[in-house]
N, C-alpha and C. Protein backbone atom coordinates (compact mmCIF):
# COMPACT_ATOMS: atom_id res chain seq x y z
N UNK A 1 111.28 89.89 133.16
CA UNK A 1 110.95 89.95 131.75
C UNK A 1 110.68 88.53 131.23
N UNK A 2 109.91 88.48 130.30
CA UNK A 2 109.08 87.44 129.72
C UNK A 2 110.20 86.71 128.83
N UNK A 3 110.71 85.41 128.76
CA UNK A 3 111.23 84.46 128.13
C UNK A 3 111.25 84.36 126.30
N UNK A 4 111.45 85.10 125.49
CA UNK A 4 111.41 85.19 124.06
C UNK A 4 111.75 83.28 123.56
N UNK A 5 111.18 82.29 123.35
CA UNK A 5 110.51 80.96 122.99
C UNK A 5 111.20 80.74 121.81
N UNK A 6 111.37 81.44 121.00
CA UNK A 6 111.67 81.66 119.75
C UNK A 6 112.77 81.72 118.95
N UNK A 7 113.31 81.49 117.79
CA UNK A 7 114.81 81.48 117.24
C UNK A 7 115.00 82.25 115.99
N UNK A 8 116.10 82.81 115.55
CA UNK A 8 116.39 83.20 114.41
C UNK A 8 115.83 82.48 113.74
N UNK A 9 115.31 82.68 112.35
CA UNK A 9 114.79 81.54 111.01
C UNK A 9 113.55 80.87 111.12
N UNK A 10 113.02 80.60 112.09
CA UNK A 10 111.69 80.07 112.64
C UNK A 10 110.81 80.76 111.48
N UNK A 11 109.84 79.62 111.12
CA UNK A 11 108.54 80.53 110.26
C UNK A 11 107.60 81.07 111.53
N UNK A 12 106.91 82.32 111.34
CA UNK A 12 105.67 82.48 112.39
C UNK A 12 104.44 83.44 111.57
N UNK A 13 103.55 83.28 112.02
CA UNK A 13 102.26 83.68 111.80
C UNK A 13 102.04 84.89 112.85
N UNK A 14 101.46 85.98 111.86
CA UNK A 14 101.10 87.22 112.91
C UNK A 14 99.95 86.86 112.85
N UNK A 15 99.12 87.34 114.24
CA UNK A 15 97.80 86.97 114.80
C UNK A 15 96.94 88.02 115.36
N UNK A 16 97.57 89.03 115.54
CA UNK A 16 97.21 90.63 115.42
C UNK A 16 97.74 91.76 115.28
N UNK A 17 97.01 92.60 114.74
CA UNK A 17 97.62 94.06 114.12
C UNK A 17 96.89 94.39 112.71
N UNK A 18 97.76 95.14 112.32
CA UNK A 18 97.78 95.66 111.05
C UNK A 18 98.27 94.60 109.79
N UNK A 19 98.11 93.64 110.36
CA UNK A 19 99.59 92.49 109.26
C UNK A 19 98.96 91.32 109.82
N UNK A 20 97.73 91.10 110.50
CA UNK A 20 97.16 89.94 110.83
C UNK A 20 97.36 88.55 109.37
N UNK A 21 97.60 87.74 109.82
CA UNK A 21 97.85 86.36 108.47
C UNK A 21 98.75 86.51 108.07
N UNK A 22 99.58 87.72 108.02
CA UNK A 22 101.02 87.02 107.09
C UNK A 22 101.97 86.64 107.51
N UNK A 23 102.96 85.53 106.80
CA UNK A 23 103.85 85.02 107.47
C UNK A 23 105.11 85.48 107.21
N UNK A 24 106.27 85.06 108.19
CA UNK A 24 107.61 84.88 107.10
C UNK A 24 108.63 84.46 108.79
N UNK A 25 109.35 84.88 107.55
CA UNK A 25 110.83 84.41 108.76
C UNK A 25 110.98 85.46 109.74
N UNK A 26 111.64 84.85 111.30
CA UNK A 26 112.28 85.94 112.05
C UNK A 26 113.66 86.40 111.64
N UNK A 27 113.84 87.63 111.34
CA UNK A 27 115.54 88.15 111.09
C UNK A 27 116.26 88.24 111.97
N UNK A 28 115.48 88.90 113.09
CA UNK A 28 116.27 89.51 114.43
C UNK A 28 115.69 89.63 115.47
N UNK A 29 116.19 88.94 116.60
CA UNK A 29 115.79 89.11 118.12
C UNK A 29 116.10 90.11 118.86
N UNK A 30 115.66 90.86 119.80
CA UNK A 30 116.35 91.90 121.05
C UNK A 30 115.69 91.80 121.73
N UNK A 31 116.58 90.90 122.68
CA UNK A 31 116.24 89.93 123.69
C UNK A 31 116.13 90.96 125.24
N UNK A 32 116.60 92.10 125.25
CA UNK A 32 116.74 93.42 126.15
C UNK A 32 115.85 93.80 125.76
N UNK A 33 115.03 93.92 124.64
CA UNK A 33 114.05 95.14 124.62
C UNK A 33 112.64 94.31 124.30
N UNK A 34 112.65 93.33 124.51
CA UNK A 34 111.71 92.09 124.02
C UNK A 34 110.91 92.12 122.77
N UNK A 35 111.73 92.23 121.88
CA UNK A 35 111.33 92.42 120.47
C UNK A 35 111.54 91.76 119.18
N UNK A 36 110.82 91.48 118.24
CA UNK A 36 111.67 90.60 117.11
C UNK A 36 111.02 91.50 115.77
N UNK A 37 111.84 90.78 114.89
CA UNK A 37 111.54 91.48 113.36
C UNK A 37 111.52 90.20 112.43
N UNK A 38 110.35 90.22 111.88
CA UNK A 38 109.99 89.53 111.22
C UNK A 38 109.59 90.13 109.42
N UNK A 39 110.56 89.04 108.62
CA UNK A 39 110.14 89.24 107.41
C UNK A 39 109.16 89.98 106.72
N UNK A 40 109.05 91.35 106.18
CA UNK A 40 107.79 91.47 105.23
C UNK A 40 106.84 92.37 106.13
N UNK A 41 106.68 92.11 107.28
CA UNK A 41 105.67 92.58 108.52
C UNK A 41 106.03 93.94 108.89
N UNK A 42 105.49 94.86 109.29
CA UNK A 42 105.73 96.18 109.91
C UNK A 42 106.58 96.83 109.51
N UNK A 43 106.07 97.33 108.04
CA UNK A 43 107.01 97.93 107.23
C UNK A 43 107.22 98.96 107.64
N UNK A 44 108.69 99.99 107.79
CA UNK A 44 108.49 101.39 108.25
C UNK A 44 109.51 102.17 107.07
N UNK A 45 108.98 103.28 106.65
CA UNK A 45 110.21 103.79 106.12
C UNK A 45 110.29 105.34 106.12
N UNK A 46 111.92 105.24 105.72
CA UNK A 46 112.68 105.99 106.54
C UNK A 46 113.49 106.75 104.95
N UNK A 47 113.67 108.05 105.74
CA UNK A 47 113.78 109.33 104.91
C UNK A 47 115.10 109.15 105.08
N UNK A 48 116.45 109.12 103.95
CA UNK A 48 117.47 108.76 104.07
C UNK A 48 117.97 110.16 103.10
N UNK A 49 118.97 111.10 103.68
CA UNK A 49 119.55 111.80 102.92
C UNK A 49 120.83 111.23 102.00
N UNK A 50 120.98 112.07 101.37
CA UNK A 50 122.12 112.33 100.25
C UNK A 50 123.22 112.33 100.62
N UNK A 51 124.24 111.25 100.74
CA UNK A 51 125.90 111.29 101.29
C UNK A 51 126.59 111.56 99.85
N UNK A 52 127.00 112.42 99.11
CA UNK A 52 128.07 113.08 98.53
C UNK A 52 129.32 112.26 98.94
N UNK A 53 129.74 112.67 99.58
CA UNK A 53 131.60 112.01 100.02
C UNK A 53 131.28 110.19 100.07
N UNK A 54 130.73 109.45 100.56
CA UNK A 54 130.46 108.22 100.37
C UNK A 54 129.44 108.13 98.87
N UNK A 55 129.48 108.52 98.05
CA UNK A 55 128.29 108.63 96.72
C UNK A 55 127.28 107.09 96.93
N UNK A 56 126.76 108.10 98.31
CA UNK A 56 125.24 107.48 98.12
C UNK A 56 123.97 107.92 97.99
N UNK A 57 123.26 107.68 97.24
CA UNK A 57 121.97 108.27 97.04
C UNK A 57 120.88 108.68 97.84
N UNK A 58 120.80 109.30 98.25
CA UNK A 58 119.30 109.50 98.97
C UNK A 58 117.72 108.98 98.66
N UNK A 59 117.15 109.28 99.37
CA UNK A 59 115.46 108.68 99.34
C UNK A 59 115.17 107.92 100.34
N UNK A 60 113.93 106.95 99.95
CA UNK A 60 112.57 106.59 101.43
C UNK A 60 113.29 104.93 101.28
N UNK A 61 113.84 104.52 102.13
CA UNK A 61 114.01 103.67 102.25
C UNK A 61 113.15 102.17 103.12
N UNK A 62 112.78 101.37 102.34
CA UNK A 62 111.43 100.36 103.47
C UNK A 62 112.16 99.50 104.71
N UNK A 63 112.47 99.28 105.86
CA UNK A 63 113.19 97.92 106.13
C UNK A 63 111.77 97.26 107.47
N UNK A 64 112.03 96.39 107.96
CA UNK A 64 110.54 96.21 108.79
C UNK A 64 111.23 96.41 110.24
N UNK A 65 109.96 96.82 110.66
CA UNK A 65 109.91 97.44 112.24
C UNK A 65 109.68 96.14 113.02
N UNK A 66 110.21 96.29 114.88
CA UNK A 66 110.19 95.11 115.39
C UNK A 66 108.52 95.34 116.00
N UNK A 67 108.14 93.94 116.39
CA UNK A 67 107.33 94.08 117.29
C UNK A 67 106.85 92.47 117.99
N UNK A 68 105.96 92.54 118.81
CA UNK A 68 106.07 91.85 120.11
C UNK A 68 105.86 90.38 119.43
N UNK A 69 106.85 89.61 120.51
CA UNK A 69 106.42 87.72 120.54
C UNK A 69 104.99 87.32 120.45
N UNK A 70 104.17 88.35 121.73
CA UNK A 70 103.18 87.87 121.87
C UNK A 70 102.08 87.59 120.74
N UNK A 71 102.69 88.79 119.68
CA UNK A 71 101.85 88.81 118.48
C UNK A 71 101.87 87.89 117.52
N UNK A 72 102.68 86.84 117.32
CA UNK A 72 102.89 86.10 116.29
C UNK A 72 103.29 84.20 117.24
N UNK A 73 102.23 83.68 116.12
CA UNK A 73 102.40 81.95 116.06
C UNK A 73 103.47 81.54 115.62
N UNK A 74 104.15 80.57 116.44
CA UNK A 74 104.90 79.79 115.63
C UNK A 74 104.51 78.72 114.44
N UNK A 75 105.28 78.70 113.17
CA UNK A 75 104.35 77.54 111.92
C UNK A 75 105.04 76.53 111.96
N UNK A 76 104.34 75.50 111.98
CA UNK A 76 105.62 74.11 112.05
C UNK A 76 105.26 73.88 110.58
């Protein structure tokens, strides 16, 4: 498996996809599944039910999806 280069907090530039040019911070590495999540980028969201006994609310919740090193520049 391919060497992840990269660190928590680093700015990077996506360079293809759906999200080509935008930037932001890395949040999270998974260094087993060779993946990172980056700020703002690959938004996914997710259908969250209604917890009653914990009184939490339900609905579509946004958080961003991981995806590959290869896709994104590092910004100095």
């Amino acid at each position: 498996m391919e060497r992840i280069r990269l660190k928590k907090g680093d700015l990077v530039e996506v360079i293809t996809g759906d999200d080509r040019g935008k930037t932001g911070k890395i949040l999270r590495i998974d260094r087993q599944r060779g993946r990172i999540t980056v700020q703002g980028v690959n938004m996914i969201k997710k259908h969250k039910k209604r917890n009653p006994q914990a009184n939490q609310p339900g609905g579509i919740i946004e958080h961003e999806g991981f995806i590959h090193p290869s896709n994104v520049r590092l910004v100095k």
